[in-house]
Protein backbone atom coordinates (compact mmCIF):
# COMPACT_ATOMS: atom_id res chain seq x y z
CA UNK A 1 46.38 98.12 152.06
CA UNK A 2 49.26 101.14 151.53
CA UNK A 3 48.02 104.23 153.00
CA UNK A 4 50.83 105.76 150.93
CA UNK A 5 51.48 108.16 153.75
CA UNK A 6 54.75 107.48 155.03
CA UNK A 7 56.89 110.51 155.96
CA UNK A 8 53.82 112.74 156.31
CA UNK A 9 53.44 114.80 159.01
CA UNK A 10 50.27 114.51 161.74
CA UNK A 11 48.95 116.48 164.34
CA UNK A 12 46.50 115.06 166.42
CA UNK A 13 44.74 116.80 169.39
CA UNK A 14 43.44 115.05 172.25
CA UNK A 15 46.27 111.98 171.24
CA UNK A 16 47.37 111.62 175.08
CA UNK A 17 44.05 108.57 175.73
CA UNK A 18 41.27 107.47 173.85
CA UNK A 19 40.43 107.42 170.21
CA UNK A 20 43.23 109.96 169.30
CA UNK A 21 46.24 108.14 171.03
CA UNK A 22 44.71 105.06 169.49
CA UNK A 23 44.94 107.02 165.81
CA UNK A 24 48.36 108.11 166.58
CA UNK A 25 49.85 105.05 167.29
CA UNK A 26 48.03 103.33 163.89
CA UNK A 27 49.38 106.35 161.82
CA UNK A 28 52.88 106.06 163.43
CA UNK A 29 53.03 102.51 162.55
CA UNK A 30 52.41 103.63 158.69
CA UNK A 31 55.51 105.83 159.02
CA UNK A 32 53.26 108.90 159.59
CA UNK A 33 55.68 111.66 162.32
CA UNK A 34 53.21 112.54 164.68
CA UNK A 35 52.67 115.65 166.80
CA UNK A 36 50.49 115.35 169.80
CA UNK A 37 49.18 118.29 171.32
CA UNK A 38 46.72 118.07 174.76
CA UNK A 39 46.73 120.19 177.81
CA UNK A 40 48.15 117.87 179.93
CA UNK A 41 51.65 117.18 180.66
CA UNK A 42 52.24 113.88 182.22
CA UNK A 43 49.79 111.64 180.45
CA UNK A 44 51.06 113.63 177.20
CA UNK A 45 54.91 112.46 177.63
CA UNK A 46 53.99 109.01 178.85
CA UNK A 47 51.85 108.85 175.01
CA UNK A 48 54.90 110.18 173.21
CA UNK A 49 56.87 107.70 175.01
CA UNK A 50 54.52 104.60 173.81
CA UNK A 51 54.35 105.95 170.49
CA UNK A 52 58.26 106.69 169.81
CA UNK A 53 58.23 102.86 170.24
CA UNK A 54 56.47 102.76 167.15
CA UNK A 55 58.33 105.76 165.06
CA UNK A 56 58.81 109.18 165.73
CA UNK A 57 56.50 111.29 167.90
CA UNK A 58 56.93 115.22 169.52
CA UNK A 59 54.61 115.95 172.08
CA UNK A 60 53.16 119.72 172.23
CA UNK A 61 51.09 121.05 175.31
CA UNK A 62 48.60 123.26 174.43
CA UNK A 63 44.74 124.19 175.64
CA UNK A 64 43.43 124.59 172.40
CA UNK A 65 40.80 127.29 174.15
CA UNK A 66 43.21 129.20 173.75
CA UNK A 67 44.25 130.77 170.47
CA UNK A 68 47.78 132.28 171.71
CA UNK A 69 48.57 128.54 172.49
CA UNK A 70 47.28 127.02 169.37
CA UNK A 71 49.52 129.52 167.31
CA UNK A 72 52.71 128.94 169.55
CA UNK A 73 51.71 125.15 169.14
CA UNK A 74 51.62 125.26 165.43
CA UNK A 75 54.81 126.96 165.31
CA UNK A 76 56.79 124.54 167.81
CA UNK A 77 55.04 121.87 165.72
CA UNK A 78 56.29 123.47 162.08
CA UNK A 79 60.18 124.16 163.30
CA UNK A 80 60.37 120.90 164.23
CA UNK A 81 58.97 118.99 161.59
CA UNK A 82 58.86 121.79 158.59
CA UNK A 83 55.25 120.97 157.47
CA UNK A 84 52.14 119.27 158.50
CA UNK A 85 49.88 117.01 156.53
CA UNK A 86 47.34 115.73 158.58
CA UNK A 87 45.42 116.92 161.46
CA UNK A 88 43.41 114.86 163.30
CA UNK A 89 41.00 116.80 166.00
CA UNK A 90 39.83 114.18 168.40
CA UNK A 91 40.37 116.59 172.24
CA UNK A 92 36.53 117.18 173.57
CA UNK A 93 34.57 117.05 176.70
CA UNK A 94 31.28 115.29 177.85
CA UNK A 95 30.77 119.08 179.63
CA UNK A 96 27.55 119.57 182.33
CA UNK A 97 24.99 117.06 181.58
CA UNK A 98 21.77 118.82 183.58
CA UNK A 99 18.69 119.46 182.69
CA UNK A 100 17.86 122.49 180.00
CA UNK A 101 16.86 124.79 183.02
CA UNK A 102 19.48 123.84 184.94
CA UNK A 103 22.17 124.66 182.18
CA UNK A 104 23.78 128.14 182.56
CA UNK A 105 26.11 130.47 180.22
CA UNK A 106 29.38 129.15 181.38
CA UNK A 107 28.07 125.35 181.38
CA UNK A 108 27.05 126.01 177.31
CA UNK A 109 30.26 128.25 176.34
CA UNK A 110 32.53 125.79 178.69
CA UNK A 111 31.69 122.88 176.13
CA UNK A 112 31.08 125.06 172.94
CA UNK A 113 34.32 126.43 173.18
CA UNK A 114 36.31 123.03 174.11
CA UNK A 115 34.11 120.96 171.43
CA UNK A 116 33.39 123.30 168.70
CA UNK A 117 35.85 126.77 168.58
CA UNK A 118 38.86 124.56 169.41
CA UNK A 119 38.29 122.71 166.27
CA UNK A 120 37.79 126.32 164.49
CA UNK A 121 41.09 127.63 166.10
CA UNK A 122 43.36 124.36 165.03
CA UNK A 123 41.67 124.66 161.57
CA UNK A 124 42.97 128.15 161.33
CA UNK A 125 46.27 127.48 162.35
CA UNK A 126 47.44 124.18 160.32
CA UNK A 127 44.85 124.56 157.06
CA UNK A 128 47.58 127.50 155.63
CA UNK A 129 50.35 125.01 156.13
CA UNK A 130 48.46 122.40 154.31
CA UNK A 131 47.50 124.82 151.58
CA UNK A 132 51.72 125.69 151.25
CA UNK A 133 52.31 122.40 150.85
CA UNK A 134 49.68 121.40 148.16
CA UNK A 135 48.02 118.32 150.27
CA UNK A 136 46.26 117.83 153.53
CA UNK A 137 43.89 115.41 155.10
CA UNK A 138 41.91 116.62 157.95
CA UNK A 139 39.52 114.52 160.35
CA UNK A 140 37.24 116.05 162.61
CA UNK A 141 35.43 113.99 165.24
CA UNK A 142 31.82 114.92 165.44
CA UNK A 143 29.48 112.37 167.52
CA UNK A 144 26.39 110.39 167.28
CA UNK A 145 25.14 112.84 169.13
CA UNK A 146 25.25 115.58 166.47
CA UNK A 147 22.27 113.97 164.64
CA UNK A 148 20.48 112.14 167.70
CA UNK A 149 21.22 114.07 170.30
CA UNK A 150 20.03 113.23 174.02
CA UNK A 151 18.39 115.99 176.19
CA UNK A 152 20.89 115.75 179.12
CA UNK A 153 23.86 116.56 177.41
CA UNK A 154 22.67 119.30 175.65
CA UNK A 155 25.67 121.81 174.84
CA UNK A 156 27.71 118.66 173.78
CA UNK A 157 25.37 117.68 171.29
CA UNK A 158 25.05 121.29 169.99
CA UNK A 159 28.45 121.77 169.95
CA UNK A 160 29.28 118.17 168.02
CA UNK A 161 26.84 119.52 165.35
CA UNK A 162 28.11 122.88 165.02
CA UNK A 163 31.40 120.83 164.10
CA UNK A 164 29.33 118.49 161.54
CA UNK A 165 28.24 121.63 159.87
CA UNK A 166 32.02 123.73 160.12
CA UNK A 167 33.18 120.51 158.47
CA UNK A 168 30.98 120.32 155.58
CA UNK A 169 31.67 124.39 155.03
CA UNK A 170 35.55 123.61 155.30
CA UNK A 171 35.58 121.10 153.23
CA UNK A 172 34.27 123.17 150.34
CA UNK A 173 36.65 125.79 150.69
CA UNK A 174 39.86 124.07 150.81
CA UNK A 175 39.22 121.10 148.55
CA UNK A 176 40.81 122.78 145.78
CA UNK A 177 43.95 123.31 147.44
CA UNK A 178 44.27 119.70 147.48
CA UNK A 179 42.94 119.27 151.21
CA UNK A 180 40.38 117.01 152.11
CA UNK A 181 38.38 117.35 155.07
CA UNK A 182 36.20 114.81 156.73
CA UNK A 183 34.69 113.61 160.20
CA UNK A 184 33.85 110.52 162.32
CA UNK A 185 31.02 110.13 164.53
CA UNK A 186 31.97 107.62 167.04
CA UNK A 187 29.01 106.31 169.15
CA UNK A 188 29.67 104.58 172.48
CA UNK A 189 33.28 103.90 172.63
CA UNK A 190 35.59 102.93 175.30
CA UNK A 191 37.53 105.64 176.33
CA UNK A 192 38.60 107.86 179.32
CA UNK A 193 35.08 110.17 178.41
CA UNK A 194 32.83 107.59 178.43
CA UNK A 195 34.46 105.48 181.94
CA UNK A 196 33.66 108.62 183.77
CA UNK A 197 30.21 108.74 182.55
CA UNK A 198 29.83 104.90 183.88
CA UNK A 199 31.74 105.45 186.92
CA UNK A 200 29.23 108.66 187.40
CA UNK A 201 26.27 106.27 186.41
CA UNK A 202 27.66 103.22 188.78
CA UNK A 203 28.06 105.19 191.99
CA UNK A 204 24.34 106.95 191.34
CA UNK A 205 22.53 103.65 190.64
CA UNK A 206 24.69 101.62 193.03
CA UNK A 207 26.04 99.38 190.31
CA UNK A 208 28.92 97.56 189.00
CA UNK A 209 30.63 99.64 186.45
CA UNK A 210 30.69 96.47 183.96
CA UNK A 211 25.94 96.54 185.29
CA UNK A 212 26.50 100.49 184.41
CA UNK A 213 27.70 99.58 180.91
CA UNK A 214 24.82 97.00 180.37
CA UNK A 215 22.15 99.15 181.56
CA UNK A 216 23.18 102.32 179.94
CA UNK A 217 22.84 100.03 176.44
CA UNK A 218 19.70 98.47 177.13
CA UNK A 219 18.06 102.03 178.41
CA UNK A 220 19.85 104.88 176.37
CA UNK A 221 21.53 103.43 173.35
CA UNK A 222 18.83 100.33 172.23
CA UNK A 223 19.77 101.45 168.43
CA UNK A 224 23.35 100.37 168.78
CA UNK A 225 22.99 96.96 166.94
CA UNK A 226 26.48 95.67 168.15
CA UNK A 227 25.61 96.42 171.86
CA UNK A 228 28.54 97.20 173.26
CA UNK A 229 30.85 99.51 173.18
CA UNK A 230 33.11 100.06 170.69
CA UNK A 231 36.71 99.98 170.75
CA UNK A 232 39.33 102.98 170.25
CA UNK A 233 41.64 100.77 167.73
CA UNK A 234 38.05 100.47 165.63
CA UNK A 235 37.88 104.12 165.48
CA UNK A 236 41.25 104.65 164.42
CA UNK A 237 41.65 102.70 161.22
CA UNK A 238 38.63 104.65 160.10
CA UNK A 239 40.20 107.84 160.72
CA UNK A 240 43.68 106.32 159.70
CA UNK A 241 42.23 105.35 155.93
CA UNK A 242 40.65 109.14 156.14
CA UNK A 243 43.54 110.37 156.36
CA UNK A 244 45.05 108.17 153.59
CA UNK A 245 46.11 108.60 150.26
CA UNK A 246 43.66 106.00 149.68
CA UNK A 247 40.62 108.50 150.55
CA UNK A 248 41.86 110.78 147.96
CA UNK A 249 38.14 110.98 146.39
CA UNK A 250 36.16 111.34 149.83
CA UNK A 251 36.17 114.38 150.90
CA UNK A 252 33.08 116.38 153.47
CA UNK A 253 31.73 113.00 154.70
CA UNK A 254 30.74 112.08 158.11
CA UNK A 255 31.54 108.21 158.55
CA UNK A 256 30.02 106.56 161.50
CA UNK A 257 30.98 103.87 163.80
CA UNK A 258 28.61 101.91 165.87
CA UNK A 259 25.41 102.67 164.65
CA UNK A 260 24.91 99.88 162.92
CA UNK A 261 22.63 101.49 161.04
CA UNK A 262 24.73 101.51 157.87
CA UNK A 263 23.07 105.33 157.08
CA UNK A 264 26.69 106.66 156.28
CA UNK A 265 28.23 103.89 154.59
CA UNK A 266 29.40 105.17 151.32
CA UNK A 267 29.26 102.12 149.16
CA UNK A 268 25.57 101.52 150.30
CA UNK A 269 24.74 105.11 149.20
CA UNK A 270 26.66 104.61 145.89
CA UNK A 271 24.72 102.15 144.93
CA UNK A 272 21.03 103.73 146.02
CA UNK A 273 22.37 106.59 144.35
CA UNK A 274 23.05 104.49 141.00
CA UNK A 275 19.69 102.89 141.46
CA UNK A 276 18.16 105.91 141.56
CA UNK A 277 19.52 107.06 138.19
CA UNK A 278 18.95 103.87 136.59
CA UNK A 279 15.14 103.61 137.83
CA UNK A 280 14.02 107.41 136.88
CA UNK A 281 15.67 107.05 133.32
CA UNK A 282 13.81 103.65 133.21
CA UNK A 283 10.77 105.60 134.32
CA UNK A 284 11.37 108.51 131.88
CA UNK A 285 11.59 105.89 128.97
CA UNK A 286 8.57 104.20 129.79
CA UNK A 287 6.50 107.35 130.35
CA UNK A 288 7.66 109.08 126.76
CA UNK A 289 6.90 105.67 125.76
CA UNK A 290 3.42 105.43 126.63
CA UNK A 291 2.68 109.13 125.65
CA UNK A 292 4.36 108.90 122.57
CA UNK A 293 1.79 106.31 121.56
CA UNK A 294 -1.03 108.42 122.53
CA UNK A 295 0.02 111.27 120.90
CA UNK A 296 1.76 110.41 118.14
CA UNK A 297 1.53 106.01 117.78
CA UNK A 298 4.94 107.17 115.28
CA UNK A 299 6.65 108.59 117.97
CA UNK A 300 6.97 105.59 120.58
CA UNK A 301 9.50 103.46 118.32
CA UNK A 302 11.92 106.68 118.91
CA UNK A 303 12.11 106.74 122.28
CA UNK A 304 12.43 102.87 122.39
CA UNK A 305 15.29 102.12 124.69
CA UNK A 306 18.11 100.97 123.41
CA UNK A 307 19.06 97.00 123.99
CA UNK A 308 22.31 97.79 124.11
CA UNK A 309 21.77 100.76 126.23
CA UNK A 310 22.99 100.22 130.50
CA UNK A 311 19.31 101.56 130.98
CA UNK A 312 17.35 99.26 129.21
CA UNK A 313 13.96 97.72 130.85
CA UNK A 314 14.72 94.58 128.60
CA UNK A 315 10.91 94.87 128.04
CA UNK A 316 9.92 93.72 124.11
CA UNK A 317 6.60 92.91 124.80
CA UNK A 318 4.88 96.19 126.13
C-alpha cells in the first residue's frame, strides 16, 4: 500500500522505546522526516541514531509537563523542518498502582498530567501549524484501560480516558481544517512500560519474568484472545496507516489492538451499521404494509417494495 506521505513532517513523543520508536522508524521508512521529542537524552540520541539509518530524524528533548518546553520544542522542531504534519503522542506512564485509599494528590496529578495534559499541551502547540499548512494527521494513544479499566491503576486509567474523550472533542474541531485526529488503544504490548510491570510482578511472586508474563494473562487479561502480548511493530502500522493519506475518511476513531474482541473494527461496524438500515426500512415496509391493508386494503399495493429496489424483502407471497 502507498501511504502517500513521503516528505511529510512527524513528531512523535515518547519515540526514544516502545510503540513510538517502533512508529517512527515505520514512518521514516515511508519517507516521513521525523522529530522525536522525550525527556531523556541518551536513549533519545541513540533512537535518532537507529532511525537516521532509515531517513532523516532530529531528536528534541523536552518534558512535555512542561508547557515552556513544549513551546521551545515546537519551535526547534518548526526552524528545522518548516512545518509539521503529523504528530504522533505515544510518551505516558504506568504512574502509582495502589489501592484507591492509598492513592494521594500527587500520585493522581503525577499521572494525569504525564498521560492526559501532556497530550493537551502538544495538541496546542503543533494543531496551529497543521491548520497553516491545510493537512494534519494526529494519533493519540489512549489504552484498553480507558474503557476497562482495572482498580489498581486507577489515575492511569482515568487519565487514558480523559484522552479518549479530548480526542473525540478535537477531532470535531479541527476536521475542517483538513486535520484528522484519531487514537489507538494498545492492550498488553511489549514495551519498556509493561517489562517493569513484570519485572515488579516477578520479584513479588518469586517468578520468572517469562511465569510473570503467563500468569499476568491467565489472571488479569483472560479477554485477550491472542494471549500474549503484543508486539510494538503491530502497533505501529496501525498508527502508521492513521496517519496516512490512506485514512483520509477516518477521522475521531479509537482503533484497538489486542482485544480480540473486534468491537472497534471499522469494517465490522460498517456493515452492522448497513444492516441496520437495510433491516428497519425492511421493517418499515412490511409494517405500512400490513396496516395499509387494514386500513385501507387500496393502500398496501403503494407501499409495495420495489423489486428493483436495494431494500426489497423479495417477498411476493405475503
Amino acid at each position: 500500500m502507498e501511504f502517500g506521505i513521503k516528505d511529510r513532517v512527524a513528531v512523535i513523543t515518547g519515540g526514544d522505546s516502545g510503540m513510538g520508536h517502533a512508529t517512527a522508524k515505520l514512518l521514516a521508512a515511508e519517507g516521513v522526516k521525523i522529530a522525536l521529542i522525550d525527556k531523556t537524552t541518551d536513549e533519545l540520541d541513540s533512537a535518532r541514531a537507529e532511525i537516521e539509518k532509515i531517513g532523516e530524524a532530529i531528536a528534541v528533548t523536552a518534558d512535555l509537563r512542561n508547557t515552556d518546553e513544549v513551546t521551545a520544542a515546537k519551535k526547534a522542531i518548526v526552524d528545522h523542518y518548516g512545518k509539521v504534519d503529523i504528530l504522533v503522542n505515544a510518551a505516558g506512564i504506568t504512574g502509582a498502582t495502589k489501592s484507591f485509599l492509598e492513592l494521594t494528590d500527587d500520585d493522581w496529578w503525577n499521572t494525569i498530567n504525564t498521560d492526559f495534559m501532556a497530550a493537551v499541551r502538544v495538541c496546542r502547540a503543533f494543531v496551529p501549524v497543521m491548520q497553516a499548512g491545510g493537512w494534519g494527521r494526529i494519533v493519540l494513544f489512549t489504552s484498553e484501560d480507558a474503557l476497562q479499566p482495572y482498580t489498581d491503576e486507577m489515575p492511569y486509567c482515568a487519565a487514558k480516558a480523559a484522552v479518549l474523550n479530548f480526542m473525540k472533542n478535537l477531532s470535531k474541531a479541527v476536521a475542517k481544517d483538513g486535520i484528522l485526529v484519531n487514537s489507538v488503544s494498545p492492550a498488553y504490548i511489549a514495551t519498556p512500560m509493561t517489562d517493569k510491570m513484570m519485572t515488579k510482578r516477578a520479584e513479588e511472586k518469586n517468578m520468572s519474568f517469562d511465569k510473570a508474563i503467563e500468569t499476568f494473562l491467565e489472571e488479569k487479561r483472560p479477554h485477550l484472545e491472542l494471549q500474549r502480548r503484543g508486539k510494538a511493530e503491530e502497533v505501529a502500522a496501525v498508527v502508521a496507516f492513521l496517519c496516512s493519506q490512506q485514512s483520509s475518511f477516518i477521522v475521531g476513531s479509537k482503533l484497538s489492538r489486542g482485544w480480540g474482541i473486534g468491537s472497534d473494527n471499522l469494517v465490522l461496524f460498517g456493515w452492522f451499521h448497513l444492516a441496520s438500515v437495510v433491516w428497519t426500512t425492511q421493517l418499515i415496509d412490511r409494517f405500512a404494509s400490513i396496516l395499509g391493508g387494514i386500513v385501507y386494503p387500496g393502500l398496501a399495493s403503494l407501499v409495495e417494495p420495489s423489486s428493483s429496489s436495494p431494500f426489497s424483502c423479495e417477498e411476493k407471497g405475503r
